[in-house]
Every structure is written in C-alpha cells, then in structure tokens.
N, C-alpha and C. Protein backbone atom coordinates (compact mmCIF):
# COMPACT_ATOMS: atom_id res chain seq x y z
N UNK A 1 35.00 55.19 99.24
CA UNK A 1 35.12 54.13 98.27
C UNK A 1 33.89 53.23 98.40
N UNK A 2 33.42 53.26 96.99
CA UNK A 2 32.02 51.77 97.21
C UNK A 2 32.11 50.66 96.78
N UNK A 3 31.95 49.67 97.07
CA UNK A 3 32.12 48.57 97.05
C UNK A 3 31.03 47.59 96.43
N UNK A 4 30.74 46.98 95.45
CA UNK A 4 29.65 46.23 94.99
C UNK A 4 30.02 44.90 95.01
N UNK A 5 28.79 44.26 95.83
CA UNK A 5 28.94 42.80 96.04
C UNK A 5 27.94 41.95 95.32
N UNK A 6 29.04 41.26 94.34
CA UNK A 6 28.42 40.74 93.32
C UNK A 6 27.85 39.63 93.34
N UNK A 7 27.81 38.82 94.25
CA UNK A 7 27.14 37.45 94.66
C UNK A 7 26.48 38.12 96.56
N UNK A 8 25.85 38.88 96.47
CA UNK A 8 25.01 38.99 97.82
C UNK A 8 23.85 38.16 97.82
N UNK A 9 23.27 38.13 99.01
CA UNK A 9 22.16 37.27 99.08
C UNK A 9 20.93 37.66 98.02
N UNK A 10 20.74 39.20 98.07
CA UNK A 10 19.32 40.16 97.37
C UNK A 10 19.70 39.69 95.95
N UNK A 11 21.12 39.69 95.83
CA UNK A 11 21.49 40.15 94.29
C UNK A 11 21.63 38.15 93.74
N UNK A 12 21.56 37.64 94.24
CA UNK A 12 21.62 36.15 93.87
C UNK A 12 20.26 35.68 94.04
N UNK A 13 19.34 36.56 95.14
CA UNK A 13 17.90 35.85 94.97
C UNK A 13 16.97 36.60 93.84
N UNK A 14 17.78 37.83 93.36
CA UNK A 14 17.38 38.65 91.87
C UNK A 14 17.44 37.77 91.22
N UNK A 15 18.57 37.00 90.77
CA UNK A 15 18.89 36.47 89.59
C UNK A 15 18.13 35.09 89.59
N UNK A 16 17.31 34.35 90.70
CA UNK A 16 16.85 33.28 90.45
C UNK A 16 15.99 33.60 89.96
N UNK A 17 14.77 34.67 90.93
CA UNK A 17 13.99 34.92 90.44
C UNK A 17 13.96 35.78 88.76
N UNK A 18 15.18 36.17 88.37
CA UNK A 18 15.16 35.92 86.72
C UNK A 18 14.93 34.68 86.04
N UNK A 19 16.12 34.08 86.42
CA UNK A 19 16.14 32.63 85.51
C UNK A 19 14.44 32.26 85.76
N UNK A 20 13.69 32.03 86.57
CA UNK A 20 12.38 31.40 86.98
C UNK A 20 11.83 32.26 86.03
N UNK A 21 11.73 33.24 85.98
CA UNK A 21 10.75 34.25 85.39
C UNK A 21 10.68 33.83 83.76
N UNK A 22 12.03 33.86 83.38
CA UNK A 22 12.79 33.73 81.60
C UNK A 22 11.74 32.32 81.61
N UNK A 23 11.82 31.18 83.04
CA UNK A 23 11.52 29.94 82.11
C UNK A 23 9.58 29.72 82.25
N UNK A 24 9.00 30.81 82.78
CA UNK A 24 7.75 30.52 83.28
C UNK A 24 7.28 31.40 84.13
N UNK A 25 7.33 33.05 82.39
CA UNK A 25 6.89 33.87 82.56
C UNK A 25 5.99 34.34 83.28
N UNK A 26 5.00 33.81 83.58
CA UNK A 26 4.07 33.89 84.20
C UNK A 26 3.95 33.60 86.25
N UNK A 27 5.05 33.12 86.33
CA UNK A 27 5.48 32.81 87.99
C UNK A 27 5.35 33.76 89.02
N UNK A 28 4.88 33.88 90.13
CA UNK A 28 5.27 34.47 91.06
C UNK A 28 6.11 33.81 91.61
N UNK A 29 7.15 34.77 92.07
CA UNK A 29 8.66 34.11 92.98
C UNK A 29 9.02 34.35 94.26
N UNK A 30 8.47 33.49 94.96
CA UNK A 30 9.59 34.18 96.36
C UNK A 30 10.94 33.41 97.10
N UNK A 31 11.87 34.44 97.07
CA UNK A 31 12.98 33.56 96.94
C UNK A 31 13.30 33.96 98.83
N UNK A 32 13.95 33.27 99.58
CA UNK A 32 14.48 33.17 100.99
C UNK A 32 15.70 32.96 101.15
N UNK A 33 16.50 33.56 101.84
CA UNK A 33 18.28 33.40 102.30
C UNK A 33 18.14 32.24 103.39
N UNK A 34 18.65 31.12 103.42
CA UNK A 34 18.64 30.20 103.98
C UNK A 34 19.88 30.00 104.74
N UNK A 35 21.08 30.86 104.12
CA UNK A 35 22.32 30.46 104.44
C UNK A 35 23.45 30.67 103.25
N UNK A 36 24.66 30.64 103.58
CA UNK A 36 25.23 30.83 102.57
C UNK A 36 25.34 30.08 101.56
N UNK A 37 24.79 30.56 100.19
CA UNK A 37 24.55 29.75 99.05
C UNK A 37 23.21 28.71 99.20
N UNK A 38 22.67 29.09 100.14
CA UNK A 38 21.48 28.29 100.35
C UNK A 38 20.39 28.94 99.83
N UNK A 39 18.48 28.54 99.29
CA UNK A 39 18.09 29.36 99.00
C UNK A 39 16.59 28.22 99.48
N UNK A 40 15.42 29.38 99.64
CA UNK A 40 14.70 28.40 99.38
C UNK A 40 13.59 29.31 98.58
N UNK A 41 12.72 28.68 97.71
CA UNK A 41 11.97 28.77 96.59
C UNK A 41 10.59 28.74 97.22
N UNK A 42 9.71 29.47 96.21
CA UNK A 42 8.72 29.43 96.25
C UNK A 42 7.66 29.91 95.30
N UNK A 43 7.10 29.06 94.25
CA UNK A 43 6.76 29.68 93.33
C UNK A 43 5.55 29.20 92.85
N UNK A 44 4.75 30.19 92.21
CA UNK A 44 3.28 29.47 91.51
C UNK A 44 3.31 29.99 90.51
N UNK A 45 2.70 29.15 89.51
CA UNK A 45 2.33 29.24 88.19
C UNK A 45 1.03 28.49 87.55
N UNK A 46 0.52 28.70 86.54
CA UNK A 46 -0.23 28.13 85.70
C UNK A 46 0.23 27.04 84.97
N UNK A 47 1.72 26.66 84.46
CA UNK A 47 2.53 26.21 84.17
C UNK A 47 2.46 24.75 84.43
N UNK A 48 2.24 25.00 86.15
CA UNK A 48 2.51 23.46 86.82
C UNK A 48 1.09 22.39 86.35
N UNK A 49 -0.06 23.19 85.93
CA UNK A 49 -1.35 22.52 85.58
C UNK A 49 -1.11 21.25 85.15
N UNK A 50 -1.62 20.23 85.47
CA UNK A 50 -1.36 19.52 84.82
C UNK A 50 -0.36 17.95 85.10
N UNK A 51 0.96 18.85 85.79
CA UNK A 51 1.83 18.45 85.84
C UNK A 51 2.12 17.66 87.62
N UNK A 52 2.75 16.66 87.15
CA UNK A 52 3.47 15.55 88.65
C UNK A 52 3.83 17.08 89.63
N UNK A 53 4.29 16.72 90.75
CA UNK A 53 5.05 17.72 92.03
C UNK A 53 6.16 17.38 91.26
N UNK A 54 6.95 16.67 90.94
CA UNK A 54 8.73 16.02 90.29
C UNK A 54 8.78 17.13 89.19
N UNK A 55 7.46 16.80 88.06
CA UNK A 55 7.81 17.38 87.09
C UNK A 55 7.75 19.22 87.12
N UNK A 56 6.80 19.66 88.25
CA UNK A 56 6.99 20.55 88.40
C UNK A 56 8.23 21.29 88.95
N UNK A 57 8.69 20.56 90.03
CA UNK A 57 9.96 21.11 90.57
C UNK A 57 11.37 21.01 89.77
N UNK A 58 11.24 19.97 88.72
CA UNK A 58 12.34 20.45 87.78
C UNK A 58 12.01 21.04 86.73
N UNK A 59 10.81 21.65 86.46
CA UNK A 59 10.76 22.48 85.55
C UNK A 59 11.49 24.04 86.07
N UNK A 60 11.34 24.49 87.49
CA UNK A 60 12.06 25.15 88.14
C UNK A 60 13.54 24.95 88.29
N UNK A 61 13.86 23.58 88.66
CA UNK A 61 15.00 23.70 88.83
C UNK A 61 16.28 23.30 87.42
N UNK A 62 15.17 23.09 86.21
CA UNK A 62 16.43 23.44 85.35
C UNK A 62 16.51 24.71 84.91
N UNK A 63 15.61 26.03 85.14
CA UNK A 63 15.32 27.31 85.44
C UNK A 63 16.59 27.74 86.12
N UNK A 64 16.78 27.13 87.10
CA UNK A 64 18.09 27.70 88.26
C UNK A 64 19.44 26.79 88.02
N UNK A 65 19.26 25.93 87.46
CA UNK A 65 20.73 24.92 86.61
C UNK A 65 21.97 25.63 86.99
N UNK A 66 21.63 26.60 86.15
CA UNK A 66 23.23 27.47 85.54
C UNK A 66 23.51 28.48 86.83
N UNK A 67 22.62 28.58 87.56
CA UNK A 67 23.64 29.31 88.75
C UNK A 67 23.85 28.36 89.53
N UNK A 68 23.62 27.51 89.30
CA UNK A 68 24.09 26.25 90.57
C UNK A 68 25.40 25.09 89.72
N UNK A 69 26.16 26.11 88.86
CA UNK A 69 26.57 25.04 88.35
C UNK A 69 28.27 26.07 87.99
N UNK A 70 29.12 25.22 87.69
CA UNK A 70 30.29 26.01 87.42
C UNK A 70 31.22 25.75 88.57
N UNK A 71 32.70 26.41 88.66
CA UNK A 71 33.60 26.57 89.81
C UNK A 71 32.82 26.95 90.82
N UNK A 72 32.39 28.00 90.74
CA UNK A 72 32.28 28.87 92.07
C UNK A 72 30.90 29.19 91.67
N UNK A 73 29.80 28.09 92.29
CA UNK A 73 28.64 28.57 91.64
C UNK A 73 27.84 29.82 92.86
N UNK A 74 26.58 30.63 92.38
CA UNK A 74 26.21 31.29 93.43
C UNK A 74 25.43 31.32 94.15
N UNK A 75 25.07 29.66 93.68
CA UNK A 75 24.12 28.81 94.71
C UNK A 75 24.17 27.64 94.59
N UNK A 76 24.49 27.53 96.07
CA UNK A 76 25.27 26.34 96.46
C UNK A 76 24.10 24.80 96.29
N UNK A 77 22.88 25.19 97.19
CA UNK A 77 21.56 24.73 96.84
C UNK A 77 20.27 24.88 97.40
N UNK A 78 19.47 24.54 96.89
CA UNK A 78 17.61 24.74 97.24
C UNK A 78 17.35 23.82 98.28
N UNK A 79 17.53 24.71 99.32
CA UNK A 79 17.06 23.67 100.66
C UNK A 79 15.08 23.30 100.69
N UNK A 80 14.77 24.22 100.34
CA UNK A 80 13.63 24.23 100.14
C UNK A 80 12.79 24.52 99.03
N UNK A 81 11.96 23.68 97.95
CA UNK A 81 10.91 24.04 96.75
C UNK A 81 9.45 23.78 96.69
N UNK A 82 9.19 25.25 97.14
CA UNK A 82 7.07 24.51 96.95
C UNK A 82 6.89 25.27 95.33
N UNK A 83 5.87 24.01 95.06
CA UNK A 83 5.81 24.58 93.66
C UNK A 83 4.05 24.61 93.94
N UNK A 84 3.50 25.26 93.31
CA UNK A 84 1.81 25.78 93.71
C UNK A 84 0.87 26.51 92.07
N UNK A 85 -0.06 25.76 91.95
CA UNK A 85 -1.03 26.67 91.41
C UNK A 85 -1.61 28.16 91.63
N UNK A 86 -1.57 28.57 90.71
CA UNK A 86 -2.53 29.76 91.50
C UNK A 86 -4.23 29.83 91.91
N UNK A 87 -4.63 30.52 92.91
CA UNK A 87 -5.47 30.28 93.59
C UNK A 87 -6.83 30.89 92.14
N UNK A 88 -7.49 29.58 92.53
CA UNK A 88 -8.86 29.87 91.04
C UNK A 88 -9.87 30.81 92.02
C-alpha cells in the first residue's frame, strides 16, 4: 500500500516556490525546512530593483499569503526571508 503525503516538507517547499515563481517569474528560490510548518526563504530577483528590503519582502510574502492562511494552513511561518538582487 502507498501512501502520499500531501503537506510534506519537499511537497510544501514545491508549492512556495510556485506561488514565488507565479508572482516573480523571474526568481530564483530556495526554500529550507526549518521545522514543522516552518520555512525559510530565499530568493533573488530583478523585481526587487528599485525597491525598500519591506517592500521587497512583501512582495514575496503576499506570493506565499494563501498557504499561510486558512484552518489548517501548510505553513505555519517564514522564520527566515533574504530577499537579493541578482549578481550584475
């Protein structure tokens, strides 16, 4: 019998790094298991040009909103967010 676990760590740090991707196509993502429902982030873009560290990190984190949100969300929260340019 197999068993699929639908909120695992791989399969919940997939889905951030979706939502991130959907909001700022252009991102590299690296996502970290911190703990249960914990996560920590790490991402660069072209995106952030421009932009405050604040405004950058919620441009990410309304990216990740909707899994952090609901009854039983599948992330609990972002212990950690570097947000980064890419290297010119």
């Amino acid at each position: 019998m197999s068993f699929e676990i639908v909120n695992s760590p791989d399969r919940i740090a997939e889905k951030l790094r979706s939502a991130i991707g959907s909001a700022l196509p252009d991102a590299e993502v690296s996502v970290r298991f911190a703990g249960p429902g914990h996560f920590e982030l790490r991402v660069v873009s072209e995106a952030f040009r421009g932009r405050s560290r604040v405004e950058q990190q919620r441009l990410v984190l309304a990216a990740v909103g909707p899994l952090m949100s609901g009854e039983s969300p599948a992330v609990h929260a972002i212990d950690r967010l570097e947000t980064l340019l890419p290297a010119s």
